[in-house]
Protein backbone atom coordinates (compact mmCIF):
# COMPACT_ATOMS: atom_id res chain seq x y z
CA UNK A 1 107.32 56.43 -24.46
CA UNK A 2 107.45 55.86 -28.20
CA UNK A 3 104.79 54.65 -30.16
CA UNK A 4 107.67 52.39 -31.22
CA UNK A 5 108.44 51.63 -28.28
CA UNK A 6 104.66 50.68 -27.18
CA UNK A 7 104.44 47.95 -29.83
CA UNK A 8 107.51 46.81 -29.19
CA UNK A 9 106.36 46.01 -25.57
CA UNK A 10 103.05 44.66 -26.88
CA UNK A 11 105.04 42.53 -28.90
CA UNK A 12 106.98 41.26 -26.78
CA UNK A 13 104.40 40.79 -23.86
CA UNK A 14 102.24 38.60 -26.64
CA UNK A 15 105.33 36.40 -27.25
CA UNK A 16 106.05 35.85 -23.66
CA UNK A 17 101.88 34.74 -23.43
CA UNK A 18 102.22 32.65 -26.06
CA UNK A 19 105.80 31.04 -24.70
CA UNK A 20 104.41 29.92 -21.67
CA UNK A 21 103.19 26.35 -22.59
CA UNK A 22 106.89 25.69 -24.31
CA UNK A 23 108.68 27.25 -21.22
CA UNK A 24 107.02 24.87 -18.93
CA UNK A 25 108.01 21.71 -20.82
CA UNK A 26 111.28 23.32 -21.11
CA UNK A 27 111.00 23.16 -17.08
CA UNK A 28 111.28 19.33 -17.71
CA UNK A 29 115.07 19.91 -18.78
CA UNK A 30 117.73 20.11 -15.98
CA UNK A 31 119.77 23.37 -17.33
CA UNK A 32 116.37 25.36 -17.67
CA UNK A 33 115.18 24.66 -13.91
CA UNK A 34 116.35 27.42 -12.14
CA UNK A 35 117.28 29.76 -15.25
CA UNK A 36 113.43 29.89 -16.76
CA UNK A 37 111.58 30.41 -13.46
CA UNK A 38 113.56 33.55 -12.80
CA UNK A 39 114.16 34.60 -16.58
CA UNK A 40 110.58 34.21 -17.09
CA UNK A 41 108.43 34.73 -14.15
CA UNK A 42 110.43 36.32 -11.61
CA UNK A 43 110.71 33.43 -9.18
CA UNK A 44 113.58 33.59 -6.76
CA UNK A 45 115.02 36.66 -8.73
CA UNK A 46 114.40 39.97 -7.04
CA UNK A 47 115.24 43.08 -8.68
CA UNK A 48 119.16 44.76 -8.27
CA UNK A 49 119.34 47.07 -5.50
CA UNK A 50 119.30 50.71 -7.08
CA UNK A 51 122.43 53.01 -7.98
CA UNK A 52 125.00 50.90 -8.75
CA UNK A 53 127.21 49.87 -11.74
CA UNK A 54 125.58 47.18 -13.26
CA UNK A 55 127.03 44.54 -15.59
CA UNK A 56 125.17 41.88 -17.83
CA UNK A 57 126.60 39.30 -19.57
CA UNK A 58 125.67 36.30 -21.17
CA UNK A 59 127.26 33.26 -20.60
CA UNK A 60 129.99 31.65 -18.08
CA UNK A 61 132.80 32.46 -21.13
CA UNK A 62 131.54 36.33 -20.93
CA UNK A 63 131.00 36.02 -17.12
CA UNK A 64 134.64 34.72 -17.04
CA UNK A 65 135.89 37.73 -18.99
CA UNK A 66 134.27 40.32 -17.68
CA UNK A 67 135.88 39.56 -14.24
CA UNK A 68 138.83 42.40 -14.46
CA UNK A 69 135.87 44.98 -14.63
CA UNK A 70 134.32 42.90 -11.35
CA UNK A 71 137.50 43.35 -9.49
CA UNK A 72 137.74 47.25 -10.32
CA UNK A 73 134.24 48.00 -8.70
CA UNK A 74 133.77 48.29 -5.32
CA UNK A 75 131.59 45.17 -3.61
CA UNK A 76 128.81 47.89 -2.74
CA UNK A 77 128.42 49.44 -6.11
CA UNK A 78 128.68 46.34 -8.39
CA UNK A 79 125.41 44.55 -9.42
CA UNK A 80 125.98 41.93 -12.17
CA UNK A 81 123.03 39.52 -14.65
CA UNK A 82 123.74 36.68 -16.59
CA UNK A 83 121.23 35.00 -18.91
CA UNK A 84 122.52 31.43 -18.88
CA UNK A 85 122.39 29.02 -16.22
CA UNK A 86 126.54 28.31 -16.55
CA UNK A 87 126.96 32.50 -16.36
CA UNK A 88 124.48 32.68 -13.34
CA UNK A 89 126.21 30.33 -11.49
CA UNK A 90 129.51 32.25 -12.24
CA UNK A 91 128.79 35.85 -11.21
CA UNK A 92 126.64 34.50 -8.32
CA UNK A 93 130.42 33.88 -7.24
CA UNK A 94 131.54 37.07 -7.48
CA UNK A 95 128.64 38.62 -5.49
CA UNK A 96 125.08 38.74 -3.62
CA UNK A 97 123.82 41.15 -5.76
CA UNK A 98 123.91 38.50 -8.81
CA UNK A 99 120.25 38.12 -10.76
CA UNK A 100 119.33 36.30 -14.57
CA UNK A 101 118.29 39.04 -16.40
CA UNK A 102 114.41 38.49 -16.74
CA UNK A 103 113.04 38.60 -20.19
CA UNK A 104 112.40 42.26 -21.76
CA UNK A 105 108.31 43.12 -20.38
CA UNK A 106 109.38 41.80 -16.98
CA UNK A 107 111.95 44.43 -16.85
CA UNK A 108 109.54 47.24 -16.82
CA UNK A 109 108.67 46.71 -13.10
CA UNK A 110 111.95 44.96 -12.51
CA UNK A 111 114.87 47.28 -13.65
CA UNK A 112 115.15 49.56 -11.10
CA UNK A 113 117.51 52.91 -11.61
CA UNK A 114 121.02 52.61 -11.74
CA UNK A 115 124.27 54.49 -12.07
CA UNK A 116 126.25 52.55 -14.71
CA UNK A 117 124.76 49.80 -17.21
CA UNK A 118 127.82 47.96 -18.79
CA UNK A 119 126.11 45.20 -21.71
CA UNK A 120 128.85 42.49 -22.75
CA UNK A 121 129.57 41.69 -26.30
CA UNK A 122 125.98 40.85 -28.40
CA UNK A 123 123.41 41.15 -26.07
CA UNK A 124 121.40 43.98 -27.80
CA UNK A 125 118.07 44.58 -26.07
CA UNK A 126 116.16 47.04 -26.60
CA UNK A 127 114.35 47.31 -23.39
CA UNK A 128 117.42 46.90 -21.54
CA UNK A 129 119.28 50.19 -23.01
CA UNK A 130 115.67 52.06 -23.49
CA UNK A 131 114.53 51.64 -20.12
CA UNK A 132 118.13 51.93 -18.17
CA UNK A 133 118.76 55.28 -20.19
CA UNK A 134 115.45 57.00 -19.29
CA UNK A 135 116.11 55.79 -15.39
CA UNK A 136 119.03 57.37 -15.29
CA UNK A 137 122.31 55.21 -16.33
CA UNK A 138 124.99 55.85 -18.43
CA UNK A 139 125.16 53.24 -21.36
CA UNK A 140 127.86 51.27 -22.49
CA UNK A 141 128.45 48.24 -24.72
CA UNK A 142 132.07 46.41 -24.46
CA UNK A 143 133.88 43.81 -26.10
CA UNK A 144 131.28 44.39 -29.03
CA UNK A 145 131.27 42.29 -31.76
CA UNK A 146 129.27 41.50 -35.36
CA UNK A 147 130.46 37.93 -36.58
CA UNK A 148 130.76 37.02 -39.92
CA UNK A 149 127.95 34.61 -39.59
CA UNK A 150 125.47 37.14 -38.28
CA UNK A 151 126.39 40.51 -40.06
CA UNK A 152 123.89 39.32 -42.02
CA UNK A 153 121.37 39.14 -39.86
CA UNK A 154 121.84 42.07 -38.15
CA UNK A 155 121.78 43.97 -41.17
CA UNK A 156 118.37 42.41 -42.21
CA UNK A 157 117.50 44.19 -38.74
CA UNK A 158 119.46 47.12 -38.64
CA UNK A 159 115.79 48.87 -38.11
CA UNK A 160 115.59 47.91 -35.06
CA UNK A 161 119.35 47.52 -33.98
CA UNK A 162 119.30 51.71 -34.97
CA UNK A 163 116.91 52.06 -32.11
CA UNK A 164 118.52 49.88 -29.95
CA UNK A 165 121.99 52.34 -30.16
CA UNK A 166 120.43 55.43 -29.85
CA UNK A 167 119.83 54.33 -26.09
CA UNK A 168 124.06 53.26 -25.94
CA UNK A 169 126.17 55.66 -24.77
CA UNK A 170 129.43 54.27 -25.43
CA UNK A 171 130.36 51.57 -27.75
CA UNK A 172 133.73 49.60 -27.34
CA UNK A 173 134.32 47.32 -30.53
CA UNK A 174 137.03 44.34 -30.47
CA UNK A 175 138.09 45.08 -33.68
CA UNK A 176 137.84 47.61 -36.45
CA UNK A 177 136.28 45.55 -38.40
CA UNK A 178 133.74 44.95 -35.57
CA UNK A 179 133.59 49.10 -35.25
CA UNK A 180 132.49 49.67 -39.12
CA UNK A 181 129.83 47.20 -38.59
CA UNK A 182 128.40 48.93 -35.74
CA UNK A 183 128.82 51.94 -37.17
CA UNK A 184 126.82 50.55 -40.32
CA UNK A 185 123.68 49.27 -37.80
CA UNK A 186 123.50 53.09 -35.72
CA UNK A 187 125.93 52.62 -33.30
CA UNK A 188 127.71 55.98 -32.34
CA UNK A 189 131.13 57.36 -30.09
CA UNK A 190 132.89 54.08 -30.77
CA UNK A 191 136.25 53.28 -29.25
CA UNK A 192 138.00 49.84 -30.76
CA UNK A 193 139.81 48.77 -27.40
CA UNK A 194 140.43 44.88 -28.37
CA UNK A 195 139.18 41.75 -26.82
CA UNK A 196 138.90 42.03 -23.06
CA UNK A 197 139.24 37.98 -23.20
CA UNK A 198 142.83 38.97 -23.78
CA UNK A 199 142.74 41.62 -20.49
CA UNK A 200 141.64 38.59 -18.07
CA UNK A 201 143.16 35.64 -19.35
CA UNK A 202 142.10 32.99 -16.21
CA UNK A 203 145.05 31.54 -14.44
CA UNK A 204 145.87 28.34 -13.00
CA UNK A 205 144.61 27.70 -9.52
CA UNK A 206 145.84 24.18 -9.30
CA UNK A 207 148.83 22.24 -10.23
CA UNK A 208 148.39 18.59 -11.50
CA UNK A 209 150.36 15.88 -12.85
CA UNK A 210 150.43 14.78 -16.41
CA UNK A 211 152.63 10.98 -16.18
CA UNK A 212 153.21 11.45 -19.89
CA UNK A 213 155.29 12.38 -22.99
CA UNK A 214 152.49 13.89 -24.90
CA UNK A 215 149.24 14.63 -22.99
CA UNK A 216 145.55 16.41 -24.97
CA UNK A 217 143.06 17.98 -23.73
CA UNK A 218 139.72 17.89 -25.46
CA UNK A 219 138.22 21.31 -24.65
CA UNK A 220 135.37 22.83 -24.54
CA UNK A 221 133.53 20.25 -26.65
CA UNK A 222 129.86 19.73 -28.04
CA UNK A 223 127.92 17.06 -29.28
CA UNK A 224 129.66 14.79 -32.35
CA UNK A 225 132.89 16.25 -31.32
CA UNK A 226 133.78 14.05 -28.59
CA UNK A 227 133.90 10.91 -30.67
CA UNK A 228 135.42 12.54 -33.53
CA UNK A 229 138.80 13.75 -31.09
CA UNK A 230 138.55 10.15 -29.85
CA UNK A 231 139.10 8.82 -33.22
CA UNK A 232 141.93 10.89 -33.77
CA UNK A 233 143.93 10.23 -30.53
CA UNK A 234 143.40 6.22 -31.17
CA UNK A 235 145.46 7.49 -34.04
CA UNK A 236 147.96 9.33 -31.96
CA UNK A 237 148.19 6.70 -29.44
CA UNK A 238 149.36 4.11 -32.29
CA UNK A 239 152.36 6.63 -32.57
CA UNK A 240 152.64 7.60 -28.85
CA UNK A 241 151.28 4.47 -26.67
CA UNK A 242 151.88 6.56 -23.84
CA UNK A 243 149.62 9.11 -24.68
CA UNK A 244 146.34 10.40 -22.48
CA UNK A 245 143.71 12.63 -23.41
CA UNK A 246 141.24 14.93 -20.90
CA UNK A 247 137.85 15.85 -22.47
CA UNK A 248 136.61 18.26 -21.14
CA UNK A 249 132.61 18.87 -22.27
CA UNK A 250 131.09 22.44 -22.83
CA UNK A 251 127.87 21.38 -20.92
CA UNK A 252 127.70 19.84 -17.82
CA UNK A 253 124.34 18.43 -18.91
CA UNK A 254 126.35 16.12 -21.40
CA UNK A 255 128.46 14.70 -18.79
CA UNK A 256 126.38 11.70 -18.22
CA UNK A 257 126.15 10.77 -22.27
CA UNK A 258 130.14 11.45 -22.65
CA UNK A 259 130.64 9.25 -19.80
CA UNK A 260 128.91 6.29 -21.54
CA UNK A 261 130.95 7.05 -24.76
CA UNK A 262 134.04 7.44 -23.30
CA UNK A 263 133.81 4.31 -20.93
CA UNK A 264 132.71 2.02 -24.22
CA UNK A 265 135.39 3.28 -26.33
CA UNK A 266 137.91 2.66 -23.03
CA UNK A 267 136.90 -1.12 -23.23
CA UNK A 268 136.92 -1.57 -27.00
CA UNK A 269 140.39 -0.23 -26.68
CA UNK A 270 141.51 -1.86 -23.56
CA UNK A 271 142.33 1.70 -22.52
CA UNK A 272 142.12 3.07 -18.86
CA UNK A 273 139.44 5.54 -18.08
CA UNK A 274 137.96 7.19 -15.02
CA UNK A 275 135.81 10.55 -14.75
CA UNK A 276 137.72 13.55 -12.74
CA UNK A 277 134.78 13.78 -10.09
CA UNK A 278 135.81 10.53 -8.99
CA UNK A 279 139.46 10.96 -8.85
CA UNK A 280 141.59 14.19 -9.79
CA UNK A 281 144.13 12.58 -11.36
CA UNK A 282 145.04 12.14 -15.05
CA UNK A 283 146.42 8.54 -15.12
CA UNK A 284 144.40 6.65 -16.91
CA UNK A 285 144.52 7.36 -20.76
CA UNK A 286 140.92 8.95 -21.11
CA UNK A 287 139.87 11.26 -18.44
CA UNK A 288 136.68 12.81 -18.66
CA UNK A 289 136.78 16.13 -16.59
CA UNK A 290 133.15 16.43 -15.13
CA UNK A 291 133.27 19.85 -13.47
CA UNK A 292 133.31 23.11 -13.93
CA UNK A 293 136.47 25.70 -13.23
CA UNK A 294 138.61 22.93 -14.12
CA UNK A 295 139.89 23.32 -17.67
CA UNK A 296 142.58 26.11 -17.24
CA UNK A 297 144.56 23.84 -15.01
CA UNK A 298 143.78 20.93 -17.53
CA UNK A 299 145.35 23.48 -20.13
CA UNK A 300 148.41 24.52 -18.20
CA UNK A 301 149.60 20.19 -18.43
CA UNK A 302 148.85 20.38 -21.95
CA UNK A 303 150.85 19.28 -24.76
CA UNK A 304 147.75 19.81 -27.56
CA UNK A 305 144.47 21.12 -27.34
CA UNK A 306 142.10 19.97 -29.55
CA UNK A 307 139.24 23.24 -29.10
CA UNK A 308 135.90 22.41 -29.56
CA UNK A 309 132.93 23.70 -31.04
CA UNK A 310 134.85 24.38 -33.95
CA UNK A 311 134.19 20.99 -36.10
CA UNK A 312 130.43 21.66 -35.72
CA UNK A 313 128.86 24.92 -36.41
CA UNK A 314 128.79 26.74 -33.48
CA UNK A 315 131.23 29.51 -33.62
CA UNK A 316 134.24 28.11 -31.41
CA UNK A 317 135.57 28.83 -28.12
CA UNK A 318 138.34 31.23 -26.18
CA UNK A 319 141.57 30.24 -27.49
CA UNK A 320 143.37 32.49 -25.24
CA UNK A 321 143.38 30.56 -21.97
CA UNK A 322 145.14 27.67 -23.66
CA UNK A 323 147.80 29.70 -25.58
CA UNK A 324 149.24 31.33 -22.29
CA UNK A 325 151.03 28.48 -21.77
CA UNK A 326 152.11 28.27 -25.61
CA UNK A 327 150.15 24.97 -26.03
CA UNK A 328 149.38 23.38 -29.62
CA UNK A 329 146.27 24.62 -30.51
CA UNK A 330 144.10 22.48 -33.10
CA UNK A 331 141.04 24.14 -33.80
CA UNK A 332 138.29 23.48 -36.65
CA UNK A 333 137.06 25.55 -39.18
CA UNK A 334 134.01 26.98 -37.36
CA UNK A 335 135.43 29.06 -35.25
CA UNK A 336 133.37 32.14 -36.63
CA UNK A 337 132.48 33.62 -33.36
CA UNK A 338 136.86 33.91 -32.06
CA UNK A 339 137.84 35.38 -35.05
CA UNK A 340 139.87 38.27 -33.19
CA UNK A 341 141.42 35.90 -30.37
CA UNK A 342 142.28 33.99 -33.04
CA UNK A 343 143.86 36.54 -35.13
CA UNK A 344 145.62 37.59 -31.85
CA UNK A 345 147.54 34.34 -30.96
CA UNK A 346 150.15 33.42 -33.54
CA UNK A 347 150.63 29.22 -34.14
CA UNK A 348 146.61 28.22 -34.16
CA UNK A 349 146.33 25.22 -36.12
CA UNK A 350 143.24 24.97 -38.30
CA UNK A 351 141.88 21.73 -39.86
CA UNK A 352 138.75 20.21 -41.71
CA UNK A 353 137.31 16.77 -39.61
CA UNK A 354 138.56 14.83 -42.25
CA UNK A 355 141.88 16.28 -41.48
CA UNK A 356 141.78 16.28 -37.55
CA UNK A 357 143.31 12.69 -36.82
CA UNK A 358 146.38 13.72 -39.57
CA UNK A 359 147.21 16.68 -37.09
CA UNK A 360 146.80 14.66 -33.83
CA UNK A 361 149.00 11.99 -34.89
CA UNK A 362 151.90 14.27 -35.48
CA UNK A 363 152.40 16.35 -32.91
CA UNK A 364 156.21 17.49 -33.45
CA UNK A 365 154.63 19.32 -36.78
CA UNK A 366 152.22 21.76 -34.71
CA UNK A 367 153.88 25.13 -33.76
CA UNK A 368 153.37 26.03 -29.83
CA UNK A 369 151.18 29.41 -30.13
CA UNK A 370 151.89 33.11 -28.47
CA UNK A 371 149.39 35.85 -27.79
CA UNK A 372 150.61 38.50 -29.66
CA UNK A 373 147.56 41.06 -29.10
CA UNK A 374 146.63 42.81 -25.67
CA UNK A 375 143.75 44.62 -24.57
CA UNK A 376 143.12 47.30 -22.09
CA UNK A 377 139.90 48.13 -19.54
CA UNK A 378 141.22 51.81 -19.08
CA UNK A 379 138.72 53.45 -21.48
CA UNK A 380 136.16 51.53 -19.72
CA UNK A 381 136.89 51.93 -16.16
CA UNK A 382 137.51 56.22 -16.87
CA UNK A 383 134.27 56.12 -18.13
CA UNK A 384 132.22 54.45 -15.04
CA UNK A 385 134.70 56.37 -12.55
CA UNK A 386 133.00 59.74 -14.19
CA UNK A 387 129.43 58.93 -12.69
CA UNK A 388 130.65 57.03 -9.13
């Protein structure tokens, strides 16, 4: 190896030493018990049985998209990682050979040799391309992105980010604007294929009710958002009395605290409320929907969708889901991380807070959106068929 490369595992082993106190207070935390024991120590979280085409993604919204690529590898040959607790749980759906990707040192004894290593999106580490190249894999990066909020950063970094390409293959950017960036940090052989999100849009698997004129669905939300959307549909439901609303929280962790929200604000109110786990209906006029899997077929009864993680800073979520079935999409104005789903569905309405209850209460002024940009796996898939 690299002298570079040497530090850089020093490094790294002397931050995962010094971690070790945090990480087991962290244990304390309910999402963290099962994802830092393997991440961090191995526990429960065997290596991936050798030659195969291996794909790592983040998070259950990456583990979601990626699925078109699962279903185009044979059950023998695929091998997939996640890093969050939400994506674990995800791929370890799709099959046996699912692992969290342990933390970089760990990997030296634990990344064993593979045909095929296919990295999601952002998740640019170094030991992860250095040591899958030199063991044999062919490299690739998909649905690659630099976000306006982190260009930045990256750049600040593009040292190390140089290093990190020279061990990646193949490089598929969402957009072209995406593809200079890379270019800009290293990255080489580039191919600008679109969002995959927009390949493997998730479909209904249920079919509920919706009893009403004008029903919203609260999606995807995070902390201060919940009570902000309420606020707004009290204003709705002054218009529309027959109005109902499904939130539908981004962390199941949360449930428990929007539950005590939602029931308070039910009784000020005199509203009906009850949470989904408890009955799968959507009669009463708040609904909290308290499981996962759930919030495409919330979507496809949906006359607005108020998408979270836009009205606080944390980058947005998939729009696409929601605008198959040409729902009115009210979004924030931090949606920093979607900015090419966005700029592929036509009809997105974007608002400040101050501005969100003035867009709920009139409905008939939103436009119903349509995806208007596609994108294709067949790059992708040519390129893993040439080393099966």
């Amino acid at each position: 190896m690299s002298p570079f490369s040497l530090f850089y595992i020093l490094l790294m082993t002397l931050a995962w030493v010094v971690a070790i106190p945090f990480l087991i207070i962290q244990l304390f935390k309910k999402k963290y018990r099962s994802s830092i024991p393997a991440r961090f120590f191995c526990i429960k979280n065997p290596p991936l049985p050798q030659d195969g085409v291996w794909i790592h993604v983040c998070s259950y919204g990456e583990a979601n998209a990626a699925q078109i690529l699962f279903n185009k590898i044979k059950s023998e040959d695929l091998r997939i990682t996640a890093t969050t607790q939400t994506g674990f749980k995800q791929i370890s759906e799709v099959s046996q050979n699912s692992r969290y990707l342990p933390f970089e040192p760990l990997l030296l004894w634990w990344l064993k040799p593979q045909k095929v290593l296919v990295v999601f999106e952002a998740e640019l580490w170094y030991l992860l391309f250095l040591l899958s190249k030199k063991r044999g894999a062919k490299t690739l990066l998909v649905n690659a992105r630099i976000s306006d909020k982190s260009y930045a950063k990256y750049k600040r970094h593009a040292w190390l980010y140089k290093r990190v390409f020279a061990n990646i293959d193949e490089v598929y950017a969402q957009s072209e604007t995406d593809a200079a960036r890379l270019k800009e940090l290293g990255a080489d052989n580039i191919k600008v294929m679109g969002n995959i999100k927009f390949a493997n849009i998730k479909k209904a698997t249920k079919k509920y009710e919706k009893n009403t004129d004008v029903f919203v669905c609260a999606a995807s939300t995070h902390e201060n958002e919940e009570s902000l959307i309420l606020e707004g549909f009290r204003e709705l439901k002054l218009k529309k009395p027959n109005a109902k609303i499904a939130i539908v929280p981004r962390h199941p962790e949360r449930f428990d605290k929007v539950d005590r929200m939602m029931r308070s604000f039910a009784r000020l109110h005199d509203w009906s409320y009850h949470r989904f786990s408890s009955n799968k209906n959507f009669e009463s006029d708040l609904v909290l929907v308290d499981a996962l899997g759930e919030l495409v077929n919330v979507y496809a009864i949906s006359d607005i969708v108020v998408l979270g993680g836009s009205f606080e800073p944390i980058g947005g979520h998939n729009a696409a889901e929601a605008a198959q079935f040409g729902c009115k999409i009210i979004s924030g104005e931090h949606y920093f991380n979607q900015k090419e789903i966005f700029e592929g569905i036509e009809g997105i309405k974007i608002v400040s807070k101050a501005d969100l209850a003035e867009a709920m209460m009139y409905p008939n002024l939103l436009d119903s959106t349509v995806i208007k940009k596609k994108a294709s796996t067949a790059s992708i898939m040519r390129s893993i068929n040439s080393v099966l």
